[in-house]
Protein backbone atom coordinates (compact mmCIF):
# COMPACT_ATOMS: atom_id res chain seq x y z
CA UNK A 1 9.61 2.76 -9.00
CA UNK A 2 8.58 0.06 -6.60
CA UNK A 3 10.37 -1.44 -3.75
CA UNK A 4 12.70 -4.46 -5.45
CA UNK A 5 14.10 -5.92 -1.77
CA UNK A 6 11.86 -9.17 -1.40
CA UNK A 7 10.74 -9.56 2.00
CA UNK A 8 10.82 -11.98 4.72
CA UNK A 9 8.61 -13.03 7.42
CA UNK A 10 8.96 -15.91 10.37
CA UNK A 11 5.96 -17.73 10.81
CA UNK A 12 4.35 -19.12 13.83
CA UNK A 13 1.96 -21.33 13.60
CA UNK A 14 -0.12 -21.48 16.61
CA UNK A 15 -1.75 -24.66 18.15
CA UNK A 16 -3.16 -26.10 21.45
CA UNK A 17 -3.97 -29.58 21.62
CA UNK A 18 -7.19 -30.50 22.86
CA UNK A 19 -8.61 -27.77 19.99
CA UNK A 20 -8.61 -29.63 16.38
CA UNK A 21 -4.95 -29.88 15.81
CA UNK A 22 -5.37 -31.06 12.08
CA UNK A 23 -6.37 -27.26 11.85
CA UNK A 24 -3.35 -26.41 12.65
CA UNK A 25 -1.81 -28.31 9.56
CA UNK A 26 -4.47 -26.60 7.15
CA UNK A 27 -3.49 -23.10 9.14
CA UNK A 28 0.31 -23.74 8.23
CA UNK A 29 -0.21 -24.86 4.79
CA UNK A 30 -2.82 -21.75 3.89
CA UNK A 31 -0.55 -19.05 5.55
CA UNK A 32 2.54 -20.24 3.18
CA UNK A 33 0.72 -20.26 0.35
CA UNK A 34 -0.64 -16.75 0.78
CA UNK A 35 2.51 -15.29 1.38
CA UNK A 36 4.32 -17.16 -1.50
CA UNK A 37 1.42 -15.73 -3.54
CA UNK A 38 2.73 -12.54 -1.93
CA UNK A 39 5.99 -12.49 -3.52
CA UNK A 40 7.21 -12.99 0.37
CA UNK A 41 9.59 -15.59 1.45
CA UNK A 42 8.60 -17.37 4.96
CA UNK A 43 10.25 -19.26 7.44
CA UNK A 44 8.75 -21.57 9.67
CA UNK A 45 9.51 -24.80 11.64
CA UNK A 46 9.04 -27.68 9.15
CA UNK A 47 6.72 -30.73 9.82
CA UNK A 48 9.27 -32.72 10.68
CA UNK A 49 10.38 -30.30 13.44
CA UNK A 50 7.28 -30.01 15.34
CA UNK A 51 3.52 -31.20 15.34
CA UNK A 52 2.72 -30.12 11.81
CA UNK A 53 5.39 -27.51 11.89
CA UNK A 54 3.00 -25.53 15.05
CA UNK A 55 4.07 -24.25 17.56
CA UNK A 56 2.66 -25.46 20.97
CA UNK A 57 5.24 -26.92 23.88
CA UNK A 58 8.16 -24.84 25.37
CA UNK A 59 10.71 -27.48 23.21
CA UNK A 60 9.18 -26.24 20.14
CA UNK A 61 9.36 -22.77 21.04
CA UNK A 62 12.86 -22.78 21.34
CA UNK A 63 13.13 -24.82 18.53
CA UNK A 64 11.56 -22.00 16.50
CA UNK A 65 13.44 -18.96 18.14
CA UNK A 66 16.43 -20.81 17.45
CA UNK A 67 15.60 -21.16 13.18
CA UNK A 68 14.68 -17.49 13.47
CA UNK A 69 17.48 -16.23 15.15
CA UNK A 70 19.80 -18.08 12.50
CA UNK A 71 17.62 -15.88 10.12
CA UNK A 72 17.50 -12.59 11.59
CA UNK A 73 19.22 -10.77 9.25
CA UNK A 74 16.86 -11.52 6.87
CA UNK A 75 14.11 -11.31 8.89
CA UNK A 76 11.58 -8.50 8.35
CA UNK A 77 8.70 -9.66 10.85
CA UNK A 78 6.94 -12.23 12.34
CA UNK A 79 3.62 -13.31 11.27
CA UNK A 80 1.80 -15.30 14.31
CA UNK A 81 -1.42 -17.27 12.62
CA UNK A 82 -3.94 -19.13 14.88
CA UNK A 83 -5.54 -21.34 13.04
CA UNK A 84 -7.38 -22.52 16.84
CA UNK A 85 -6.87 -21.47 20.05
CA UNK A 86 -2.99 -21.45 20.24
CA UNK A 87 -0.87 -21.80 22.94
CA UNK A 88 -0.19 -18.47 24.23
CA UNK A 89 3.05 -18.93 26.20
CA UNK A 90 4.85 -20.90 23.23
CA UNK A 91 4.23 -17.91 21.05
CA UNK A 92 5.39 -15.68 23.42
CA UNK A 93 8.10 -17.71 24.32
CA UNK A 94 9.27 -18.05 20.88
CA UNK A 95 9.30 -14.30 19.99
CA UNK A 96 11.22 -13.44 23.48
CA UNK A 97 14.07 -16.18 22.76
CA UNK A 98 14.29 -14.94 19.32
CA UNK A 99 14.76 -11.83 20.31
CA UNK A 100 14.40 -10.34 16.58
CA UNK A 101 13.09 -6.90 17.68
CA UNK A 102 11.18 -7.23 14.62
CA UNK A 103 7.16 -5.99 13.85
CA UNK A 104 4.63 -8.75 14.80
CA UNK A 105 1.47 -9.46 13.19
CA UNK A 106 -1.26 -11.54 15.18
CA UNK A 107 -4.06 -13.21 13.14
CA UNK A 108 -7.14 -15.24 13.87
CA UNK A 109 -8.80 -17.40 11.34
CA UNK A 110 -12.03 -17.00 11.77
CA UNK A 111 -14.78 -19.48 12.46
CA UNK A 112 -17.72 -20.81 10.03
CA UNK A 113 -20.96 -21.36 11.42
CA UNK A 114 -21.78 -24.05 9.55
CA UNK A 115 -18.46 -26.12 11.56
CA UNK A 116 -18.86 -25.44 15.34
CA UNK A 117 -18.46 -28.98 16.31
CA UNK A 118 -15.73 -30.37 18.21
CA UNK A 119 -14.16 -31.71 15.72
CA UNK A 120 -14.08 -28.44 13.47
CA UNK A 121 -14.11 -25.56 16.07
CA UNK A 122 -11.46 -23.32 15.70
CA UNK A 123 -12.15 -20.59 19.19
CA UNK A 124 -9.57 -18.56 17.42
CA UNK A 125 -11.25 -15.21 18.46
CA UNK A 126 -10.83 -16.10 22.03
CA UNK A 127 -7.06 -17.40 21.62
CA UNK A 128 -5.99 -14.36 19.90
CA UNK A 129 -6.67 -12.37 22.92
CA UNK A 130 -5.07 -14.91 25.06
CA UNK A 131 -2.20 -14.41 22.56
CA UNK A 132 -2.02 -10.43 22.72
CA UNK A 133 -2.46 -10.39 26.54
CA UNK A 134 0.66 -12.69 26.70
CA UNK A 135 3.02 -10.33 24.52
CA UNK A 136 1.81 -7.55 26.45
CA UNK A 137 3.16 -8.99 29.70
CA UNK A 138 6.28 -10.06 27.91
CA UNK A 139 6.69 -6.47 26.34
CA UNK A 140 6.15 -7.71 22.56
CA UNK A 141 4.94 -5.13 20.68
CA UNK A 142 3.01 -6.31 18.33
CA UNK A 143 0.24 -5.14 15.57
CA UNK A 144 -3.66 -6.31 14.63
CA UNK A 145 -5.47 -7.05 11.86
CA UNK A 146 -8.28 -4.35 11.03
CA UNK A 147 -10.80 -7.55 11.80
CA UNK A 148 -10.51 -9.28 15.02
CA UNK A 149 -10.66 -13.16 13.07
CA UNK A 150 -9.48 -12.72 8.99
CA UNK A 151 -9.30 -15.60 6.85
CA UNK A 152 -5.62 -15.67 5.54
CA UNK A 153 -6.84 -16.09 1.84
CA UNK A 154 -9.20 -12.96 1.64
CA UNK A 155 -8.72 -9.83 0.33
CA UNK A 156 -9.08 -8.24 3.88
CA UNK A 157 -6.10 -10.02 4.71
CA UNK A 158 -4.27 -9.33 1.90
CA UNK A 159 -4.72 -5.65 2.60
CA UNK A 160 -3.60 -6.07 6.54
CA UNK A 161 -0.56 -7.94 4.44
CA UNK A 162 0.60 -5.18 2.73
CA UNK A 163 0.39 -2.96 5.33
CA UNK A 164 2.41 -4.62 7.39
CA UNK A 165 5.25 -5.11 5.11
CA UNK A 166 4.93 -1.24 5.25
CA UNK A 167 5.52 -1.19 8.66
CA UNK A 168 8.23 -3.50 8.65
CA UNK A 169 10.21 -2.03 5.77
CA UNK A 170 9.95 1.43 8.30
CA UNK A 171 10.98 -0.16 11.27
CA UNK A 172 13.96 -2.19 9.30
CA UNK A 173 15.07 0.67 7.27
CA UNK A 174 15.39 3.26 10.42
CA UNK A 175 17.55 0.25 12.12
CA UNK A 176 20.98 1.87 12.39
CA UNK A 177 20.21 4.30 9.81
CA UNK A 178 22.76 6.92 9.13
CA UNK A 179 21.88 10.43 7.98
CA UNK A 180 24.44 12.95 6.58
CA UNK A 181 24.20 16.36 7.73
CA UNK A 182 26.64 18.58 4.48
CA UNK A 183 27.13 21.86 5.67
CA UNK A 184 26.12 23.84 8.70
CA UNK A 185 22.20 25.11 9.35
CA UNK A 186 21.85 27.96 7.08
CA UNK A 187 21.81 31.26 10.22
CA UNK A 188 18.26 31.80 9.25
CA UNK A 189 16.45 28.50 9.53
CA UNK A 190 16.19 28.23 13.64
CA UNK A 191 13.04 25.51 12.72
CA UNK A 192 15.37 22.90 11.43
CA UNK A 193 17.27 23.01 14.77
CA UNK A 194 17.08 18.90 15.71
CA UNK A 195 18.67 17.06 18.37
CA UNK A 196 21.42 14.76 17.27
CA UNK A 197 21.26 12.56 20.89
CA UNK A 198 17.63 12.10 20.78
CA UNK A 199 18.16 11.03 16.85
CA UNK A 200 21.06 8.40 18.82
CA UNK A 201 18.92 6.87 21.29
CA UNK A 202 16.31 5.84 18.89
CA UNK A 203 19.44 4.49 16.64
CA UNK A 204 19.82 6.93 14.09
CA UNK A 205 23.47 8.31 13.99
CA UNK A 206 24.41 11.88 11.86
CA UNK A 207 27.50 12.05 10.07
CA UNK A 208 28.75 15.23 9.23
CA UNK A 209 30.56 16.99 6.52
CA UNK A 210 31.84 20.37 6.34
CA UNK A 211 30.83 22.13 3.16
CA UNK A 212 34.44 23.66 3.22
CA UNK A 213 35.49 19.38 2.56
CA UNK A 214 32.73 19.38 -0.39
CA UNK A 215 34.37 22.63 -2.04
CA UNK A 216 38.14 21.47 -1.61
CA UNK A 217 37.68 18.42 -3.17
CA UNK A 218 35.76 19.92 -5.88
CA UNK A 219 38.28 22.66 -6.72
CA UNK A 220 40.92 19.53 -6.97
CA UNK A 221 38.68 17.54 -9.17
CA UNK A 222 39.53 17.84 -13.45
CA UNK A 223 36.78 19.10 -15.76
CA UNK A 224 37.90 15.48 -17.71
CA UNK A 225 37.74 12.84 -15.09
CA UNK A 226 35.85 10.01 -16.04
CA UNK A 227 33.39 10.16 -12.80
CA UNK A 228 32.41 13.89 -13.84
CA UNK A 229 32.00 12.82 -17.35
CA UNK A 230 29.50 10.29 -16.83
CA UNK A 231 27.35 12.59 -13.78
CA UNK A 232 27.37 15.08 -16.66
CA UNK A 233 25.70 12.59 -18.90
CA UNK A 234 23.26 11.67 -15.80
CA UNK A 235 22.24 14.86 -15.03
CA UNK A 236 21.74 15.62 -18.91
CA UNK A 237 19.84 12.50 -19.50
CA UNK A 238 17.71 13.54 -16.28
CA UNK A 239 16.19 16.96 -17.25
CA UNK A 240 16.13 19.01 -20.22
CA UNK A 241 19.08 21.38 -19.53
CA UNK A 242 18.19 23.69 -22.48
CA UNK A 243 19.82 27.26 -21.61
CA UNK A 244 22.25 26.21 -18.89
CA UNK A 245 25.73 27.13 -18.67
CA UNK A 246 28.27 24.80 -19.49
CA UNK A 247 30.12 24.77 -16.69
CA UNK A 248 27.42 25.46 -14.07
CA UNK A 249 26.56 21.67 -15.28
CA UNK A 250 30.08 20.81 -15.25
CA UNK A 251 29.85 22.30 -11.36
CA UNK A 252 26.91 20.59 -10.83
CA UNK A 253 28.27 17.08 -12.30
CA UNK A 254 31.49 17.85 -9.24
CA UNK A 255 29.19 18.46 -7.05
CA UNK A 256 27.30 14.92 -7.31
CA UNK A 257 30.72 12.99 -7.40
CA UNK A 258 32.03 14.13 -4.27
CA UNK A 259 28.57 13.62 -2.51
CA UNK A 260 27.99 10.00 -3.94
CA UNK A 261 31.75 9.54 -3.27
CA UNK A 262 31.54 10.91 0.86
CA UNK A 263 28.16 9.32 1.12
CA UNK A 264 29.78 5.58 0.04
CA UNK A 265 32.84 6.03 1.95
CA UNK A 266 30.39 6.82 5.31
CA UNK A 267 28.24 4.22 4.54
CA UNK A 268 25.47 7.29 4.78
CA UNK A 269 21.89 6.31 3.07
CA UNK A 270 19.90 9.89 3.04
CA UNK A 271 21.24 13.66 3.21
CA UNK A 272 20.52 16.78 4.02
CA UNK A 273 22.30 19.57 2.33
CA UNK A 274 23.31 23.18 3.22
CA UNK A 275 22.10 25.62 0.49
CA UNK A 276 21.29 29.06 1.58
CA UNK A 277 23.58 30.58 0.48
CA UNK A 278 26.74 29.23 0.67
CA UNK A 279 27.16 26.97 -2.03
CA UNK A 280 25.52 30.04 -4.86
CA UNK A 281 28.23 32.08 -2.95
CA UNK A 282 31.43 30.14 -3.12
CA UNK A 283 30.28 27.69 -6.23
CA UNK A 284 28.17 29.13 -7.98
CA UNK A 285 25.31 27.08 -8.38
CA UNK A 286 22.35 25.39 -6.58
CA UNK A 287 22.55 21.50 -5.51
CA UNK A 288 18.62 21.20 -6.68
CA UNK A 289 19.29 18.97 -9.17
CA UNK A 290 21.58 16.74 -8.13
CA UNK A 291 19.60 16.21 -4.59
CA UNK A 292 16.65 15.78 -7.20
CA UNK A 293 18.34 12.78 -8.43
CA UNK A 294 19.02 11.34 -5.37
CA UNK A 295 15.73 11.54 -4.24
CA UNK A 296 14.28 10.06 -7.07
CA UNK A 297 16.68 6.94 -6.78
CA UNK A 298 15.37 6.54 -2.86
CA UNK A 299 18.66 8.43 -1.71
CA UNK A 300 16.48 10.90 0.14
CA UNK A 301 17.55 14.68 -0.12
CA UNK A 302 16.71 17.32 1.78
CA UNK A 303 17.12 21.12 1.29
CA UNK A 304 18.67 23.41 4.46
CA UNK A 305 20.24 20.92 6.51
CA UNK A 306 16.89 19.32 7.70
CA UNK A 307 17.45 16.12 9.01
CA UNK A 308 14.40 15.41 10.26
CA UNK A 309 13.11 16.07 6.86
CA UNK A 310 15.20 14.01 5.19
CA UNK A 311 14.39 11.58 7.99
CA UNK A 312 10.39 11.85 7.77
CA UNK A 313 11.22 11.51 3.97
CA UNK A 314 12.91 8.11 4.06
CA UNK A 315 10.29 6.95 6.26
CA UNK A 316 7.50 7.73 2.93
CA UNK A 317 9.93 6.16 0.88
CA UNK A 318 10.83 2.84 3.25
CA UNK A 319 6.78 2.51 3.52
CA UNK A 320 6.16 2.97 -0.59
CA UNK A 321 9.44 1.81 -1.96
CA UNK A 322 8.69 5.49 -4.19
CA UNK A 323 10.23 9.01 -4.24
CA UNK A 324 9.46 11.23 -1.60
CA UNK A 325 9.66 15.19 -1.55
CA UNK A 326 10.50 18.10 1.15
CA UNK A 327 8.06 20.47 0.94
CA UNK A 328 7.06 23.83 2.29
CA UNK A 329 3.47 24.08 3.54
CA UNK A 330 3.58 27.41 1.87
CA UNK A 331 0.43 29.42 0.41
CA UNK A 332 -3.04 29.30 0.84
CA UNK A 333 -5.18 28.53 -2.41
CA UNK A 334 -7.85 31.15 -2.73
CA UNK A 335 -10.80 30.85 -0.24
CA UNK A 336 -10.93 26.84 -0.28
CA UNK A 337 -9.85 26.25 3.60
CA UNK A 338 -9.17 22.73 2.82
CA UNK A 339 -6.48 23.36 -0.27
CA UNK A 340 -3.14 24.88 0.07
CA UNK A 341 -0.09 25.24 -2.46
CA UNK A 342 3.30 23.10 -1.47
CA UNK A 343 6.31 24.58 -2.84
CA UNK A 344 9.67 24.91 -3.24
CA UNK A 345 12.87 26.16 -5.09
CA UNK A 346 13.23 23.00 -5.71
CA UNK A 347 14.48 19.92 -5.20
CA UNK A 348 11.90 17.78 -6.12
CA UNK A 349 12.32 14.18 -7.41
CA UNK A 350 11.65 13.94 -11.49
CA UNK A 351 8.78 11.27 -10.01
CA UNK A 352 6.59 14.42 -8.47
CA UNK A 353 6.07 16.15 -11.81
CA UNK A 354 4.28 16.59 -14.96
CA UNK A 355 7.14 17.92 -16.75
CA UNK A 356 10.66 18.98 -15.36
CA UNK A 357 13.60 21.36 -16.64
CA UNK A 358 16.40 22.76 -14.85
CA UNK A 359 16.27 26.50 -14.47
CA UNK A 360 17.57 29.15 -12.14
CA UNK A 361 16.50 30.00 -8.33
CA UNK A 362 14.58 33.05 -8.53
CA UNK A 363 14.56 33.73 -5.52
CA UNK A 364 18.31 33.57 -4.43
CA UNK A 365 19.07 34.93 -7.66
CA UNK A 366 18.06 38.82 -6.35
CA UNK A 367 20.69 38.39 -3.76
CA UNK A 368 23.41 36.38 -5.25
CA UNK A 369 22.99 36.98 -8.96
CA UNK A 370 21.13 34.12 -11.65
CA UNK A 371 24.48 32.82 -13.19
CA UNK A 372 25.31 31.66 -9.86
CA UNK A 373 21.44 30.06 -9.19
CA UNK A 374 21.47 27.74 -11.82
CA UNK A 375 20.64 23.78 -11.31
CA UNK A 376 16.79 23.96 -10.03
CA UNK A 377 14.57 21.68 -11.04
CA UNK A 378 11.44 23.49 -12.23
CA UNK A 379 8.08 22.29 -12.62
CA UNK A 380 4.15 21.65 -11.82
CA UNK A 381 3.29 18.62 -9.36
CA UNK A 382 1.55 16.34 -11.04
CA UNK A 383 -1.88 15.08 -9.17
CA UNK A 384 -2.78 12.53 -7.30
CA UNK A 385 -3.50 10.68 -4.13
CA UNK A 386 -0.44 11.11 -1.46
CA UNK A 387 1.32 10.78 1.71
CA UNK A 388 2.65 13.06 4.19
CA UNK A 389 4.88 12.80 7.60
CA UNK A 390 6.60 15.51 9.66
CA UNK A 391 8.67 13.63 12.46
CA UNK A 392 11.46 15.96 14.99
CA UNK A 393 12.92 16.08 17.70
CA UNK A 394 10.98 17.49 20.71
CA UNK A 395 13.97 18.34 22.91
CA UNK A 396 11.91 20.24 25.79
CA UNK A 397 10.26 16.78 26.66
CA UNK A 398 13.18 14.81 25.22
CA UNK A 399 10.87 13.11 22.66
CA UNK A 400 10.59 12.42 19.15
CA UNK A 401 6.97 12.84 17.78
CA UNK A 402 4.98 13.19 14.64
CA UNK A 403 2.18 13.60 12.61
CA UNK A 404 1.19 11.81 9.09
CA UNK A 405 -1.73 11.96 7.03
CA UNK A 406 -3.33 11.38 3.57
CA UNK A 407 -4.76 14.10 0.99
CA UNK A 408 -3.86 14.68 -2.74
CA UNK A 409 -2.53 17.13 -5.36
CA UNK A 410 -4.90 18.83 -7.40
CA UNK A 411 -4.94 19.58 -11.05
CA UNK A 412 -6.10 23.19 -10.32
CA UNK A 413 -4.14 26.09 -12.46
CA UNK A 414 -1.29 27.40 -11.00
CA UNK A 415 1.33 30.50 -12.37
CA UNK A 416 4.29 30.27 -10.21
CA UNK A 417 7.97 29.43 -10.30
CA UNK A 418 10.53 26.66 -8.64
CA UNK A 419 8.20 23.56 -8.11
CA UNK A 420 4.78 23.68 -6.92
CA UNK A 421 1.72 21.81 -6.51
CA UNK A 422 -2.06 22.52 -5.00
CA UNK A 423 -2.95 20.07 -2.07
CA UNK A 424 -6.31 19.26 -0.82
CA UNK A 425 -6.61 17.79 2.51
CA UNK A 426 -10.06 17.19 4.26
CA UNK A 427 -10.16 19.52 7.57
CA UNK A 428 -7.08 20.84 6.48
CA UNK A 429 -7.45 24.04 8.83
CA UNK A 430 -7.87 21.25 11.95
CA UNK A 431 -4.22 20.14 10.69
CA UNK A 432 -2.51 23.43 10.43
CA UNK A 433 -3.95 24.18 14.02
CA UNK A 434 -2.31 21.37 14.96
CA UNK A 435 1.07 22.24 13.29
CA UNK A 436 1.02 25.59 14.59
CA UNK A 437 -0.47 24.43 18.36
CA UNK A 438 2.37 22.03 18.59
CA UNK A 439 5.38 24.01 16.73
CA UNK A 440 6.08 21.69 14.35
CA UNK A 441 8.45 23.10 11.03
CA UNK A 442 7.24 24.80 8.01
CA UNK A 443 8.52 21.60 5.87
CA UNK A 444 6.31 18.33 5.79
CA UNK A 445 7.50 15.23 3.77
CA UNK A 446 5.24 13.98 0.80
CA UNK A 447 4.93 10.88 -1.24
CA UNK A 448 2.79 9.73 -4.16
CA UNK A 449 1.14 6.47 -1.97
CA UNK A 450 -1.20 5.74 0.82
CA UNK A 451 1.11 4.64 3.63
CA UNK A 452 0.09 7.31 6.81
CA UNK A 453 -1.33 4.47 8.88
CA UNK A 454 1.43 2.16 8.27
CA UNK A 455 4.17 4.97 9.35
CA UNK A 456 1.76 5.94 12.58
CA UNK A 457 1.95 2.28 13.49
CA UNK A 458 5.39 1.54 12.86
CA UNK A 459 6.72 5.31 14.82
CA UNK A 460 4.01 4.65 17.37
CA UNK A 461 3.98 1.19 18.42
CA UNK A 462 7.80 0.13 17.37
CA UNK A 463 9.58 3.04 17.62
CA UNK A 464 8.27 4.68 20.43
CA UNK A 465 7.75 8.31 18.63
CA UNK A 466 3.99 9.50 18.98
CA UNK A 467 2.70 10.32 16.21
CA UNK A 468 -1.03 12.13 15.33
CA UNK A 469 -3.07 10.70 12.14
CA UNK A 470 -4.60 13.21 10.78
CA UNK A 471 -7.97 11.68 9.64
């Protein structure tokens, strides 16, 4: 399930003129055709609006702020390319009049040995540092590619490419993002305690709703509306429901309505849901499934009211355009200090597993009773390479901070219930120091993909929120 938004970068195209300026019309015309072979649409100044459509004199700078800031809302960076030396302060300039507050990407094209006459000498490498030290005195943020001078058409630079559209689809997606919070903290999860004003001042807002609203307008909802008809067929056509109650399903179905319903009407994008044990108690079933299919569709869901779960979640899932998971860091797996087993009850998206059926909760069955448990979504994690991200809300500094790293699920046997997967990470018991050292939750975000540098980067350097790579 890939990302299907088609991004959008302004381009500047940098040039000083008393380097080779026709470089800078090669620069242009190489840096669009890269990204078009991207799938990415660009916007730049066109020929006819500037010196080969560069970027050099204050005029022009403004003239390019000006075309990006009638494009901002489709804006998802800014790509500055020095084909020479560049002007520094019309790049600068540009980006501060355009005020976008979007991810910037400076790259150098590098030099060939073979052309280091006047005529052909780019000095690239020495204008890109001219460049950065500019931004920094503006206050641009801005990110690098991994090689100091990269030749737009290479494959190096295709990979600094994609992970900047990573970043940026991070950094866009968190913009005004609004989280809903169903239900209060279950009494017994103090570690999913978050603060909602730090969560405000880095502009994401929390929109509440009482579960007491969720079970009202279930109880006045008809077995035969159409809307519970066809989330009946959904969840059917999702998992094999084999030996499910009728009308736990039809509970179930109710359940998804008036959450997809509330979640419109907020204009709410992810959730996180109150389950212990209110909803078994007064319901009679578990949400699992139905947060399960919201996950999978990129509607990120996450268990016990943990919004900065659900938040570290969306982030995996803005990076990858895939399915991410809440997870406990649970067991250890035998003697192997670098593998552990990540569980739960569960939740998880139909994308994380080998097979999937809806069963009961075992656990909150022993307290509750199994006919009201039903609606998990049970199964083994399938392997491969992934993702994970644990971002909250530090609010004895009055900080949000993080930590993200790469590792991946195992096919090693495992005989246990809910859903459940073996994870090998190398130095795995430097990491869990860490976790513990720092107090950071029992839950951790996961996502099938290779995207922890791009979320450091973007929670680091855009957002403000530091964040530890686990290497």
């Amino acid at each position: 399930m890939a990302n299907e938004k088609k991004m959008t970068m302004g381009v500047i195209v940098g040039n000083r003129g008393f380097f080779p300026d026709h470089l800078a019309k090669s620069g242009r015309e190489e840096i669009l055709a890269v990204l078009a072979k991207a799938g990415i649409n660009a916007i730049a100044l066109g020929v006819e609006e500037s010196k080969y459509g560069a970027v050099e004199t204050h005029q022009e700078a403004k003239r390019c702020a000006e075309l990006f800031r009638k494009h901002d809302k489709e804006i998802d960076g800014v790509i500055v390319t020095l084909p020479n030396f560049g002007d520094e302060r019309a790049i600068a300039d540009t980006l501060r009049l355009a005020r976008l507050g979007v991810p910037v990407l400076v790259q150098a094209t590098p030099d060939a040995t073979s052309k280091m006459t006047i005529s052909h000498r780019r000095d690239s490498f020495c204008g890109k540092m001219s460049a950065c030290n500019n931004l920094k005195q503006y206050g641009i943020p801005y990110s690098l590619t991994r090689l100091h001078t990269v030749a737009p058409d290479s494959p190096e630079f295709a990979k600094d490419l994609e992970h900047f559209a990573q970043v940026c689809r991070v950094v866009r997606g968190l913009k005004n993002l609004r989280i809903g919070a169903i239900g209060a903290r279950p009494a017994a999860f103090n570690t999913v305690r978050y603060s909602e004003k730090l969560m405000e001042a880095s502009g994401v807002s929390i929109e509440t709703l009482d579960l007491s609203e969720v079970l009202g307008r279930i109880g006045r909802m008809k077995d035969s509306d159409e809307a519970v008809a066809l989330k009946l067929a959904a969840i059917k056509k999702y998992v094999s429901t084999s030996g499910v109650p009728d009308q736990a399903l039809i509970k179930m179905a109710k359940l998804g309505v008036v959450t997809e319903q509330w979640m419109k009407q907020a204009d709410v994008a992810v959730s996180a849901v109150q389950c212990w044990t209110s909803l078994e108690e007064n319901l009679g079933i578990v949400p699992c499934t139905i947060m399960s299919m919201m996950s999978d569709n990129l509607l990120s869901s996450a268990c016990e009211v943990d919004v900065c779960g659900v938040l570290s979640m969306h982030m995996l899932a803005l990076a990858s355009g895939t399915p991410s998971a809440l997870l406990d860091w649970n067991n250890n797996y035998g003697t192997d200090p670098n593998k552990a087993v990540c569980f739960h009850c569960s939740n998880l998206p139909k994308h994380f597993f080998r097979e999937v059926r809806m069963d009961f909760q075992e656990i909150i069955a022993g307290t509750v009773g199994k006919e009201n448990t039903y609606g998990t979504a049970v199964g083994k994690v399938k392997s491969g390479g992934m993702s994970y991200a644990r971002f909250s809300t530090i609010d004895r500094e009055g900080v949000i901070r993080g930590y993200v790293g790469e590792g991946k699920f195992t096919d090693d046997a495992l005989e246990t219930f809910g859903g459940a997967g073996v994870v090998e990470i190398p130095e795995m018991q430097k990491l869990l120091r860490y976790i513990c050292e720092n107090g950071y939750e029992h839950h951790v975000a996961a996502n099938f993909s290779s995207v922890a540098c791009a979320l450091q980067e973007a929670a680091n350097t855009y957002l403000g929120w530091k964040t530890y790579l686990h290497a």
